[in-house]
C-alpha atoms as a PDB file:
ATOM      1  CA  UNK A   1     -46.439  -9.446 -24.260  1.00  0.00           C
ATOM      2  CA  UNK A   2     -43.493  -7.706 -21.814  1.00  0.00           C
ATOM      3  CA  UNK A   3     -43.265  -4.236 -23.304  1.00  0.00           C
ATOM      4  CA  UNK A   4     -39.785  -3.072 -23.440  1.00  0.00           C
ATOM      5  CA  UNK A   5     -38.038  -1.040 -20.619  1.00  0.00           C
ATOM      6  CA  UNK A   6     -36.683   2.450 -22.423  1.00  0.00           C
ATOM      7  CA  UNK A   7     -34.113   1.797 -20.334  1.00  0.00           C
ATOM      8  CA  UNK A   8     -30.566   0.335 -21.634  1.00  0.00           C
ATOM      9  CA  UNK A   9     -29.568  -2.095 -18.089  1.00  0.00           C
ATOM     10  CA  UNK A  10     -25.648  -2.629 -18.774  1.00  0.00           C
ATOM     11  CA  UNK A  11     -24.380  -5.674 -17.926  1.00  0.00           C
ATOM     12  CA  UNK A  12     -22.701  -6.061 -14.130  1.00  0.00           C
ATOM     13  CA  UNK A  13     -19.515  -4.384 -14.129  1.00  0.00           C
ATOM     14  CA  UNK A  14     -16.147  -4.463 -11.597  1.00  0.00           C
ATOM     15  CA  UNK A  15     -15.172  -0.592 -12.477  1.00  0.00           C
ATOM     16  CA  UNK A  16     -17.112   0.857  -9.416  1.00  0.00           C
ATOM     17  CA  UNK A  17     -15.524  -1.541  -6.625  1.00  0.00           C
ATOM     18  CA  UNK A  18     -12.141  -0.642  -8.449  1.00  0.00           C
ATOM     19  CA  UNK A  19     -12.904   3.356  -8.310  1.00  0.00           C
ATOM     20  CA  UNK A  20     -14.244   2.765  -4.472  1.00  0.00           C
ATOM     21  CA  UNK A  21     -10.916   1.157  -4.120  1.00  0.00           C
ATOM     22  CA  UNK A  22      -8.686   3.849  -5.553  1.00  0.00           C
ATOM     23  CA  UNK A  23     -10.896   6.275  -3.988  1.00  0.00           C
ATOM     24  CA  UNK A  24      -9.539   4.512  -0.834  1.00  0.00           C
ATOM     25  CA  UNK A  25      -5.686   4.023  -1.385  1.00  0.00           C
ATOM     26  CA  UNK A  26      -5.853   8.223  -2.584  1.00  0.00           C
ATOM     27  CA  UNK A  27      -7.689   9.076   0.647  1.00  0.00           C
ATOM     28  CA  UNK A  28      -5.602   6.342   3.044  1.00  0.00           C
ATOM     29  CA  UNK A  29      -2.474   7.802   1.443  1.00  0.00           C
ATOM     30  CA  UNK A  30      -3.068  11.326   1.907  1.00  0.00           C
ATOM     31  CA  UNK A  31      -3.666  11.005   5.645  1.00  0.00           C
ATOM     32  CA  UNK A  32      -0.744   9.227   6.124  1.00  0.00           C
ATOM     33  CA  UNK A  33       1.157  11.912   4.023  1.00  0.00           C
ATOM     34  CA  UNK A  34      -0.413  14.706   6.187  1.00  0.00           C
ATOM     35  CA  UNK A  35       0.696  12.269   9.498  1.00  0.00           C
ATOM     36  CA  UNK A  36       3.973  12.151   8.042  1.00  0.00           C
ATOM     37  CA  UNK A  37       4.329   8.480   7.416  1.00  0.00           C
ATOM     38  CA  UNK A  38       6.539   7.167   4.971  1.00  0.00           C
ATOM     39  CA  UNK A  39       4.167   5.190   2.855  1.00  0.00           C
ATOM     40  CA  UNK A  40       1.606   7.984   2.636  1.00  0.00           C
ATOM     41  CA  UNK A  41       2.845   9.234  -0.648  1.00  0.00           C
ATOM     42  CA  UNK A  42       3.389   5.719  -2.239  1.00  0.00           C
ATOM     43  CA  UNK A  43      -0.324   5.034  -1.384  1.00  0.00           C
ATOM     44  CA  UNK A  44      -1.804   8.403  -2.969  1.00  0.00           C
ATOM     45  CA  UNK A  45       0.143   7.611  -6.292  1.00  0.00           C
ATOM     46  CA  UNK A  46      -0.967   3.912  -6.273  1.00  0.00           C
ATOM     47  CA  UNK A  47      -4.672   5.222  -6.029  1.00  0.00           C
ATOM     48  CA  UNK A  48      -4.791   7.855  -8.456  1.00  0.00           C
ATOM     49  CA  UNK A  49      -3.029   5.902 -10.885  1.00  0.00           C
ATOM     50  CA  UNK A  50      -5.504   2.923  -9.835  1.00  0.00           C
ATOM     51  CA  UNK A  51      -8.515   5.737 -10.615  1.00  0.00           C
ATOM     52  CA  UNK A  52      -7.200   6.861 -14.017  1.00  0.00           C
ATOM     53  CA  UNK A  53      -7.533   3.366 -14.923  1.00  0.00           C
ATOM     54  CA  UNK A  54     -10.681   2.660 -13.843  1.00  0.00           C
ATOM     55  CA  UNK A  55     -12.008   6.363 -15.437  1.00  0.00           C
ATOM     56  CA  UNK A  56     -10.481   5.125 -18.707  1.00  0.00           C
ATOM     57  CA  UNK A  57     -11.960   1.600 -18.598  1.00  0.00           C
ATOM     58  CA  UNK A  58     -15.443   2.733 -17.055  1.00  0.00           C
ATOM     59  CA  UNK A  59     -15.913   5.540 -18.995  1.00  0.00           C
ATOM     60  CA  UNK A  60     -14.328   3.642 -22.794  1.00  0.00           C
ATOM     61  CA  UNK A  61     -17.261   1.417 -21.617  1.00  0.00           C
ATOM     62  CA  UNK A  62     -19.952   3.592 -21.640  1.00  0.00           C
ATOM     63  CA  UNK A  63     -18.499   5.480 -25.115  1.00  0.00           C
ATOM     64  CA  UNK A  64     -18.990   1.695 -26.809  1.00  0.00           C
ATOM     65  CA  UNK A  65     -22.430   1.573 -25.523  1.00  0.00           C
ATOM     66  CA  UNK A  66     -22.914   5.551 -27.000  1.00  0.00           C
ATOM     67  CA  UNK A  67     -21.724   5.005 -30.218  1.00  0.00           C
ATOM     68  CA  UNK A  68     -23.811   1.486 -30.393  1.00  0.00           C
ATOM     69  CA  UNK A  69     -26.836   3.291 -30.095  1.00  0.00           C
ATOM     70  CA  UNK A  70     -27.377   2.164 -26.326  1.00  0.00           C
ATOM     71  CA  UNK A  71     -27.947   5.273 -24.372  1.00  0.00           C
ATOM     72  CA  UNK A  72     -30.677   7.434 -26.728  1.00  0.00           C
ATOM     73  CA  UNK A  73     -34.112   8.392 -25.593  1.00  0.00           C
ATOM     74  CA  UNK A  74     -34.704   8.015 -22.029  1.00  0.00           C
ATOM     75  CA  UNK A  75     -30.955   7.347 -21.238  1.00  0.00           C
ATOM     76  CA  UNK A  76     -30.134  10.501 -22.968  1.00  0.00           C
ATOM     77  CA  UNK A  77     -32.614  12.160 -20.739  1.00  0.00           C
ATOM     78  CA  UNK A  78     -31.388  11.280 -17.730  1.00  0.00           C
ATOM     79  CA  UNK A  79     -27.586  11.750 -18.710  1.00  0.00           C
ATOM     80  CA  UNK A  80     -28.853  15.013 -19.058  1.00  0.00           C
ATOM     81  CA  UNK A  81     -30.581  15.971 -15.636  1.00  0.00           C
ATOM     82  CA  UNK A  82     -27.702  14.015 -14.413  1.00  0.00           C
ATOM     83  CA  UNK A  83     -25.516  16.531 -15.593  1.00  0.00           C
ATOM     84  CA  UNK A  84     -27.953  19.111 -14.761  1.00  0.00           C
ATOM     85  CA  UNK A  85     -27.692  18.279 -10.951  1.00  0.00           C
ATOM     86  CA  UNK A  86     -24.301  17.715 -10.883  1.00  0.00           C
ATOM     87  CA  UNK A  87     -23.508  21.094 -12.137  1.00  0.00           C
ATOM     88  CA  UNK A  88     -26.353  22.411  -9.421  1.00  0.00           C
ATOM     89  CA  UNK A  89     -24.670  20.632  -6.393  1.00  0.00           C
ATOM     90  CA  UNK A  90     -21.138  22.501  -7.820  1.00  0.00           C
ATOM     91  CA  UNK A  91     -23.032  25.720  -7.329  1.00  0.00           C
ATOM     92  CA  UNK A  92     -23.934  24.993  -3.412  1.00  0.00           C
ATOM     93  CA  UNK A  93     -20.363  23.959  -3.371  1.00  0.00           C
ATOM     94  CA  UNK A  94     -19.033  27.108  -4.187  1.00  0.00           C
ATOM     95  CA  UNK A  95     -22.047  28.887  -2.779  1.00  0.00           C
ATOM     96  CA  UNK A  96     -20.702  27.655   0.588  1.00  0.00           C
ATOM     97  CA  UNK A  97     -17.282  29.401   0.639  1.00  0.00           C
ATOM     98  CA  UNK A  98     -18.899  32.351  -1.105  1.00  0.00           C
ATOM     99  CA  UNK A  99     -21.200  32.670   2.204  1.00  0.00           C
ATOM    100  CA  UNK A 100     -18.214  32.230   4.129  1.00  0.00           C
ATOM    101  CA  UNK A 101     -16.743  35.263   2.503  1.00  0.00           C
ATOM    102  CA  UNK A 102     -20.094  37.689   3.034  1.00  0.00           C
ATOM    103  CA  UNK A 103     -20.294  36.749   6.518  1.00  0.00           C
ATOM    104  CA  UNK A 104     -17.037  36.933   7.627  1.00  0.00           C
ATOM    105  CA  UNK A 105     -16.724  40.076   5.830  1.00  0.00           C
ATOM    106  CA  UNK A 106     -20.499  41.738   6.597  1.00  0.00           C
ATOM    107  CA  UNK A 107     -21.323  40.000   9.629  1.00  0.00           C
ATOM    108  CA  UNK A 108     -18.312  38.486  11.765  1.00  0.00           C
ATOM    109  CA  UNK A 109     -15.743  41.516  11.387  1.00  0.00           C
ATOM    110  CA  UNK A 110     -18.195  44.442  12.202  1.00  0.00           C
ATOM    111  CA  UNK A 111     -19.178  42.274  14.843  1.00  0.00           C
ATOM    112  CA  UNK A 112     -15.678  42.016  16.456  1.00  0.00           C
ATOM    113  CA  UNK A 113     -15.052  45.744  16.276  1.00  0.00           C
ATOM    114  CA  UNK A 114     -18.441  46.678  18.165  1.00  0.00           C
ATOM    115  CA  UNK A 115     -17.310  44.073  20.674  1.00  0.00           C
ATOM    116  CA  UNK A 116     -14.082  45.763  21.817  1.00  0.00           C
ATOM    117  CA  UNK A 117     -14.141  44.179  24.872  1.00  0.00           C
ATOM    118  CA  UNK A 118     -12.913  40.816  23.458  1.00  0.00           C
ATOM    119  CA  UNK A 119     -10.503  42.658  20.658  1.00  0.00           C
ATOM    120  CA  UNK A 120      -9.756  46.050  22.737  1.00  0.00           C
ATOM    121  CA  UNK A 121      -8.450  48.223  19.269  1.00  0.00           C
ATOM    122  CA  UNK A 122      -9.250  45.811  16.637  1.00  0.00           C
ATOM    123  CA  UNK A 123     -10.215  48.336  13.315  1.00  0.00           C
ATOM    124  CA  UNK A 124     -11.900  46.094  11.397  1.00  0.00           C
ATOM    125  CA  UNK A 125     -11.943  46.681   8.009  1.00  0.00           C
ATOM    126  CA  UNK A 126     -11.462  44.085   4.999  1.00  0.00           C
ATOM    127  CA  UNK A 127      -9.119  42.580   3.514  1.00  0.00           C
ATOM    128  CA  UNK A 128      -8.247  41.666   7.502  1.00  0.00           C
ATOM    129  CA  UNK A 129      -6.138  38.887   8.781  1.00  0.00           C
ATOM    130  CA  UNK A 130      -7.813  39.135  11.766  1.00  0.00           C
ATOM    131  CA  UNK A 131      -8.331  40.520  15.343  1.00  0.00           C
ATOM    132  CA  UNK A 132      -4.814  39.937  17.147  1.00  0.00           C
ATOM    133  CA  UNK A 133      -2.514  39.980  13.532  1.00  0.00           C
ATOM    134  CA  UNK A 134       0.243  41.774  13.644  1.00  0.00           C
ATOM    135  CA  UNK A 135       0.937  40.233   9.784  1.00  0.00           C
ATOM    136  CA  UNK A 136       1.085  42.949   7.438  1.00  0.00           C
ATOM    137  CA  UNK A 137       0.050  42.461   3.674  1.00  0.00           C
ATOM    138  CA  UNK A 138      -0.998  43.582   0.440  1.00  0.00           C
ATOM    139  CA  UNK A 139      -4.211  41.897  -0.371  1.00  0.00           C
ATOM    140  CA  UNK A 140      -4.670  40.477  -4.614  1.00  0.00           C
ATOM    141  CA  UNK A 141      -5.049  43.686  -6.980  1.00  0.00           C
ATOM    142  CA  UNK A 142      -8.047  43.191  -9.590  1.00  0.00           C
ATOM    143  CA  UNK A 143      -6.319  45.001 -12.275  1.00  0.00           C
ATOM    144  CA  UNK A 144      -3.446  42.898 -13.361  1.00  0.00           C
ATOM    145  CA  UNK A 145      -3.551  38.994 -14.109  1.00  0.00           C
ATOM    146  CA  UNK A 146      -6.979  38.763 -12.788  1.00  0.00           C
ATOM    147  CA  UNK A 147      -8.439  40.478 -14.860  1.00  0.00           C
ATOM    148  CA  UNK A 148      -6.382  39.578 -17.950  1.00  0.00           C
ATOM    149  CA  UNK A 149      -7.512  36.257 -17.096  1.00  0.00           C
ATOM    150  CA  UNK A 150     -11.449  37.133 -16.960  1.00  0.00           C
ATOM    151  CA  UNK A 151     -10.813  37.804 -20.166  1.00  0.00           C
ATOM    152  CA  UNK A 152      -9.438  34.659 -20.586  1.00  0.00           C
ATOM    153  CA  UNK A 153     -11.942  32.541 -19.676  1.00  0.00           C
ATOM    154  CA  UNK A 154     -14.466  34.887 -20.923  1.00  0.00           C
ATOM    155  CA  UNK A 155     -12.802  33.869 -24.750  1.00  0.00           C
ATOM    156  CA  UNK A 156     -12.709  30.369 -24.130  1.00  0.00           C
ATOM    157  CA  UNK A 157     -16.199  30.406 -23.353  1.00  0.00           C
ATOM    158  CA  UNK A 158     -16.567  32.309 -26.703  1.00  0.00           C
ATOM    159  CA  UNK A 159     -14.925  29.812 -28.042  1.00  0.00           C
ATOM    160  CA  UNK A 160     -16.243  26.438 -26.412  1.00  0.00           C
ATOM    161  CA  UNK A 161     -19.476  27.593 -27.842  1.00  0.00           C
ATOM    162  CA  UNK A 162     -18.165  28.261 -31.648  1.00  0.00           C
ATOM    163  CA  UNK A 163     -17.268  24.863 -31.549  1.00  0.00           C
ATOM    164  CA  UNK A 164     -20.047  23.750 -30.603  1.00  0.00           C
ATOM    165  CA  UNK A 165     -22.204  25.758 -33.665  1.00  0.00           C
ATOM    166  CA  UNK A 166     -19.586  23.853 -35.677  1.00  0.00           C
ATOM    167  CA  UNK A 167     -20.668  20.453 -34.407  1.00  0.00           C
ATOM    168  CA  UNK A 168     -24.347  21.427 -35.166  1.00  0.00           C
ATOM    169  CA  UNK A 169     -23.363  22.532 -38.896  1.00  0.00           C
ATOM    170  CA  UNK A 170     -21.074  19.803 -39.543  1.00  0.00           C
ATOM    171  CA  UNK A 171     -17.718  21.831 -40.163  1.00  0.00           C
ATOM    172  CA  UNK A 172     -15.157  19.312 -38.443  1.00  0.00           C
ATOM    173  CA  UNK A 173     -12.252  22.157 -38.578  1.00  0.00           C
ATOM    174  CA  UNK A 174     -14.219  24.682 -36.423  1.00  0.00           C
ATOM    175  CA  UNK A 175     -14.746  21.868 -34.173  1.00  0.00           C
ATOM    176  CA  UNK A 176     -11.246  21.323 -33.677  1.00  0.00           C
ATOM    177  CA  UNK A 177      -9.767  24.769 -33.894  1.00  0.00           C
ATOM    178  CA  UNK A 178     -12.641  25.599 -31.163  1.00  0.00           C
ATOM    179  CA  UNK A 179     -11.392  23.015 -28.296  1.00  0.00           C
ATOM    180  CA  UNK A 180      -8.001  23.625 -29.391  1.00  0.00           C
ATOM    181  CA  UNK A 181      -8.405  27.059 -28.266  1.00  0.00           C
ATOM    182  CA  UNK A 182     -10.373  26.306 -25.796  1.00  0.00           C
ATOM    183  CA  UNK A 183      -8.170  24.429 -23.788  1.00  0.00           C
ATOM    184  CA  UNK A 184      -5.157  26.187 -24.562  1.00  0.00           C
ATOM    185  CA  UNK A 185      -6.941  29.198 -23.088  1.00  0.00           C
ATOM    186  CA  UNK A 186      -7.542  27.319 -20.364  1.00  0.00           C
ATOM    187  CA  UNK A 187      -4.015  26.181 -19.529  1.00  0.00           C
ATOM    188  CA  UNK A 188      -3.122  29.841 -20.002  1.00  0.00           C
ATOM    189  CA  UNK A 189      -5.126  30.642 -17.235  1.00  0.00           C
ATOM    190  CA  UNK A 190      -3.908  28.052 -14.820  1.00  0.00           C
ATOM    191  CA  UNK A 191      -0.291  29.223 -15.250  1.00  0.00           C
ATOM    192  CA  UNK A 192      -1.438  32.988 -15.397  1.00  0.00           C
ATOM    193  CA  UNK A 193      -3.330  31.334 -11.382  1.00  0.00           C
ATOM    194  CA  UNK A 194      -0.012  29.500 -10.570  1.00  0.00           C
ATOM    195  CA  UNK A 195       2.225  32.597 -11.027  1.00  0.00           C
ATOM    196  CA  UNK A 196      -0.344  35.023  -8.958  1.00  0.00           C
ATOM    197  CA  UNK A 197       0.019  32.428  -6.237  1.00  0.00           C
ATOM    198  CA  UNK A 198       3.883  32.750  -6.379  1.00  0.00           C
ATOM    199  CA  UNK A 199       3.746  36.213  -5.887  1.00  0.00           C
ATOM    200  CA  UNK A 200       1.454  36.960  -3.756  1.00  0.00           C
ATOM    201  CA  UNK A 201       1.924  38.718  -0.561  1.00  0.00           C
ATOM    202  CA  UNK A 202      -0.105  36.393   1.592  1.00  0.00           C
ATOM    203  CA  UNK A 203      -0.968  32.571   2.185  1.00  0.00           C
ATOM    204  CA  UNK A 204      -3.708  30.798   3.575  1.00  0.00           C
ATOM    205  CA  UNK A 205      -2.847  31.294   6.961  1.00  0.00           C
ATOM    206  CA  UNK A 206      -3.476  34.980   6.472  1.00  0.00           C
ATOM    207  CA  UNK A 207      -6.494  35.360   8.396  1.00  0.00           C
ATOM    208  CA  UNK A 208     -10.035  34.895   7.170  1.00  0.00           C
ATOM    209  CA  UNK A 209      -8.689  37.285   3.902  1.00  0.00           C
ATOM    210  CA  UNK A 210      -6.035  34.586   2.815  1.00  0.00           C
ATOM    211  CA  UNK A 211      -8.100  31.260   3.913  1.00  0.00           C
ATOM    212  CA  UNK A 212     -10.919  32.842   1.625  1.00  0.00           C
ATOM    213  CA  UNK A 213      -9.372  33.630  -1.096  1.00  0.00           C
ATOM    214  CA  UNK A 214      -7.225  30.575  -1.597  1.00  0.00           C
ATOM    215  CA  UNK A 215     -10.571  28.504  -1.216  1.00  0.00           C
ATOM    216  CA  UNK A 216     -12.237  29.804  -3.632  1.00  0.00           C
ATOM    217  CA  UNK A 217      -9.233  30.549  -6.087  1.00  0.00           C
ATOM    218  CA  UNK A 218      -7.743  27.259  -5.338  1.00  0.00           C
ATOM    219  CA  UNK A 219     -11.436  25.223  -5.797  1.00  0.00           C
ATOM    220  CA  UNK A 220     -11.901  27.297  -9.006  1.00  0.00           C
ATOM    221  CA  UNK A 221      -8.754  26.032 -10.267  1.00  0.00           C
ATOM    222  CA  UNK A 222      -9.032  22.457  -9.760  1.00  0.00           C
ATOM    223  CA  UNK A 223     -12.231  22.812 -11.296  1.00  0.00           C
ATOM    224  CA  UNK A 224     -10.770  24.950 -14.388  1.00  0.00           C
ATOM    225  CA  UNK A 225      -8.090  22.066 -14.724  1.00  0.00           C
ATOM    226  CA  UNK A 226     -10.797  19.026 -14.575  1.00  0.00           C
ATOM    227  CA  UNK A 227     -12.520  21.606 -17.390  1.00  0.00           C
ATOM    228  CA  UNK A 228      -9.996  21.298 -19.722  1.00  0.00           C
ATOM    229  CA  UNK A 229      -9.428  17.542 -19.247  1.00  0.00           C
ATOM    230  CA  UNK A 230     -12.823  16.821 -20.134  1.00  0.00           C
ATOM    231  CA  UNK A 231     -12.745  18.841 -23.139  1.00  0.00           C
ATOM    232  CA  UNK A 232      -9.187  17.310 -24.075  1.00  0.00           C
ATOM    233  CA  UNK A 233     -11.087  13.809 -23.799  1.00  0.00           C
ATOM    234  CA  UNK A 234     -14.195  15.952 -26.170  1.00  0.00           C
ATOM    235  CA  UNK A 235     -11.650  16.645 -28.497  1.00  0.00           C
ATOM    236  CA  UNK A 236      -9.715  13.536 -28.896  1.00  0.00           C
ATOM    237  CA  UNK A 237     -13.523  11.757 -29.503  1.00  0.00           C
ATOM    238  CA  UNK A 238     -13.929  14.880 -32.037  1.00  0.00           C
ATOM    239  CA  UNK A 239     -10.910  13.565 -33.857  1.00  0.00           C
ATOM    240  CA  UNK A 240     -12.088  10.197 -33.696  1.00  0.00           C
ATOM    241  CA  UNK A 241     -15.576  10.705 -35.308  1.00  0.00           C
ATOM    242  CA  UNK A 242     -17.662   9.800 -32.656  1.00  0.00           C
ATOM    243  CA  UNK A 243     -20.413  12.829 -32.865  1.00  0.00           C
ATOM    244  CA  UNK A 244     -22.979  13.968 -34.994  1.00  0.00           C
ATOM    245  CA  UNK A 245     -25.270  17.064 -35.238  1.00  0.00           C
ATOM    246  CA  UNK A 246     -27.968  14.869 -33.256  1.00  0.00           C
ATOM    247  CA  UNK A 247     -25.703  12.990 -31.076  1.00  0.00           C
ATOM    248  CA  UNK A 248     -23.353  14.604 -28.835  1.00  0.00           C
ATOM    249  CA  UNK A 249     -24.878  15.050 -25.211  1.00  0.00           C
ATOM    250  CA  UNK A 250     -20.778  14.413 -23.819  1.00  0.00           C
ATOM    251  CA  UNK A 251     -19.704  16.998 -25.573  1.00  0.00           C
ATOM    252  CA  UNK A 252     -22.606  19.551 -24.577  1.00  0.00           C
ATOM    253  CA  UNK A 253     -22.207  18.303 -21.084  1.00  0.00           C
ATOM    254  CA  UNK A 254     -18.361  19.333 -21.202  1.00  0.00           C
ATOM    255  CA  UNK A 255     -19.416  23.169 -22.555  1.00  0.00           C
ATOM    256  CA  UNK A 256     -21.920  23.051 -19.893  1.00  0.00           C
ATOM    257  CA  UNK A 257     -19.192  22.743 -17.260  1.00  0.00           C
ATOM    258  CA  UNK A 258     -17.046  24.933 -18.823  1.00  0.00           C
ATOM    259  CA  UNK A 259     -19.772  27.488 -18.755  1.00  0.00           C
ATOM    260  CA  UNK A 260     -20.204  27.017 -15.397  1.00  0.00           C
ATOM    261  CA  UNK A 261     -16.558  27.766 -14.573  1.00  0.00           C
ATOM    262  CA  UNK A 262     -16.772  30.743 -16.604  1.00  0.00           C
ATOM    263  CA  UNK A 263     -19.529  32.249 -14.522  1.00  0.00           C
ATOM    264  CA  UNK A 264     -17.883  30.954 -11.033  1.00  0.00           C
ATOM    265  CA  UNK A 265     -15.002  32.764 -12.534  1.00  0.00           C
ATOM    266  CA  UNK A 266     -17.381  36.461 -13.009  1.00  0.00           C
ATOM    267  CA  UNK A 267     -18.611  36.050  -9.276  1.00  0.00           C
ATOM    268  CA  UNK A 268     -14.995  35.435  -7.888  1.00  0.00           C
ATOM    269  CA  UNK A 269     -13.166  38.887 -10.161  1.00  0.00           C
ATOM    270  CA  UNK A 270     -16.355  40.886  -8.617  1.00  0.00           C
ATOM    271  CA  UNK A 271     -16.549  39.684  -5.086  1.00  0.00           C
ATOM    272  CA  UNK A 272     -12.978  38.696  -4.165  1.00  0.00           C
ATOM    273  CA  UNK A 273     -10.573  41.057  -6.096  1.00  0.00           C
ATOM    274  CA  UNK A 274     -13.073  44.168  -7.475  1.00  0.00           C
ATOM    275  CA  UNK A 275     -14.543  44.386  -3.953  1.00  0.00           C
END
C-alpha cells in the first residue's frame, strides 16, 4: 500500500518561464533606459505589464487550490516558514544599508579626520557630504512629517491587527473597516514620503548623508507600497469570502509583512532622523 505524500504536487505549470521572462524584458529594458536607448522604456513597460499578468494568473492559481482544500497541513506549514524566511532575508536586506550607515558614520568619518594627511581640514562630523564638499545642506528634521508619519504606520499596524481579531471572531465589518484603514494609512504615508523628498534640501548625490538616507527611505518605501498592495489583494479576497477563523495563512502572512515594515520604519525615525 503507497501511503500518501502530505504533500499537494500541482500540476506542471508555464507561469514561472513567463515571470523569468518578464523578469527579463523589465531588467533588459531598464539598462537600455539607463544607456539611453530608445527602446529601453518600451521594454520595461512590456515586462512589468508581462509580470502583473503572470502574478495574477500564478497566484489566482494557487487561491483555487487554497480554497479547494489543497494546501492544509504540511503545505500550510511550509507556506509558513516560507514566509518566515522571506521576511528574515528582508531583515539582512535592510540590515545591510543600516551597517552602511554605522560605519560610515562611526568608523569611516572619524577615520578620515584622524588621517588629515589625505583630507588636510576635513571636520568630520555627521550628517557630512563628505571630505572635499563644498555642498552645503540642511540634513531631514525628525520632528515634522517623519514623525507624523511614525505615527502613521504605528496606527496602521494598530489597525492591521484589529482586523485581524475580527477575522478570528467572525465580524466581517471589522475586517473590512481594518484593511480599509490600513491601507489608506498606508498611502498617506507614501505621499506624506513623496512630499519630504520634494522638499528636501539634499539628493542622493549628497555624500554618504544623502546616498544613505535615500537607500534606506527609498527601500522602505517600495516596500511600504508592495505592503499595501498585498493587503489591497487581502481585502478584495475578504470581500469575496475566501477566509475563515481557521483558514487564512495569506492574510496573516500580509500583517506579518506589514509588521515588519512597521518596525523597519521604528529603526529608520531613531537612527536616520532622531540621531
Amino acid at each position: 500500500m503507497v501511503t500518501p505524500s502530505p504533500y499537494y504536487q500541482p500540476p506542471p505549470s508555464l507561469w514561472p518561464a513567463v515571470g523569468s521572462l518578464a523578469l527579463l524584458a523589465f531588467a533588459s529594458g531598464f539598462v537600455l533606459f539607463l544607456a539611453k536607448a530608445g527602446a529601453g522604456p518600451y521594454l520595461m513597460l512590456a515586462g512589468g505589464l508581462l509580470l502583473v499578468v503572470m502574478l495574477y494568473g500564478w497566484f489566482g492559481m494557487v487561491i483555487e487550490e487554497s480554497l479547494a482544500g489543497k494546501l492544509e497541513g504540511q503545505v500550510d506549514k511550509s507556506f509558513r516558514w516560507g514566509m518566515v524566511w522571506f521576511i528574515f532575508s528582508e531583515v539582512m536586506f535592510f540590515a545591510g544599508f543600516f551597517a552602511a550607515l554605522f560605519y560610515a558614520r562611526y568608523i569611516a568619518v572619524p577615520d578620515l579626520v584622524t588621517a588629515q594627511s589625505i583630507w588636510p581640514g576635513y571636520l568630520g562630523g555627521w550628517p557630512t557630504a563628505g571630505p572635499g564638499s563644498k555642498e552645503a545642506f540642511t540634513p531631514m528634521a525628525a520632528w515634522g512629517i517623519p514623525a507624523v508619519n511614525t505615527m502613521i504606520l504605528l496606527s496602521s499596524g494598530a489597525s492591521v491587527t484589529w482586523a485581524h481579531w475580527g477575522l478570528q471572531n467572525g465580524r466581517r465589518w471589522q475586517i473590512v473597516l481594518g484593511l480599509l484603514m490600513t491601507v489608506l494609512l498606508g498611502l498617506i504615508f507614501l505621499g506624506l514620503q513623496a512630499h519630504e523628498y520634494l522638499e528636501a534640501a539634499f539628493s542622493i548625490r549628497t555624500g554618504i548623508y544623502g546616498a544613505t538616507f535615500f537607500m534606506l527611505t527609498g527601500f522602505h518605501g517600495a516596500h511600504v507600497t508592495l505592503g499595501a498592495i498585498m493587503l489591497s489583494v487581502i481585502l478584495g479576497r475578504v470581500l469575496a469570502g475566501h477566509f475563515t477563523a481557521d483558514s487564512h495563512f495569506a492574510f496573516a502572512a500580509a500583517s506579518w509583512y506589514w509588521h515588519f515594515v512597521d518596525v523597519v520604519w521604528l529603526l529608520l525615525f531613531t537612527f536616520v532622523y532622531c540621531l
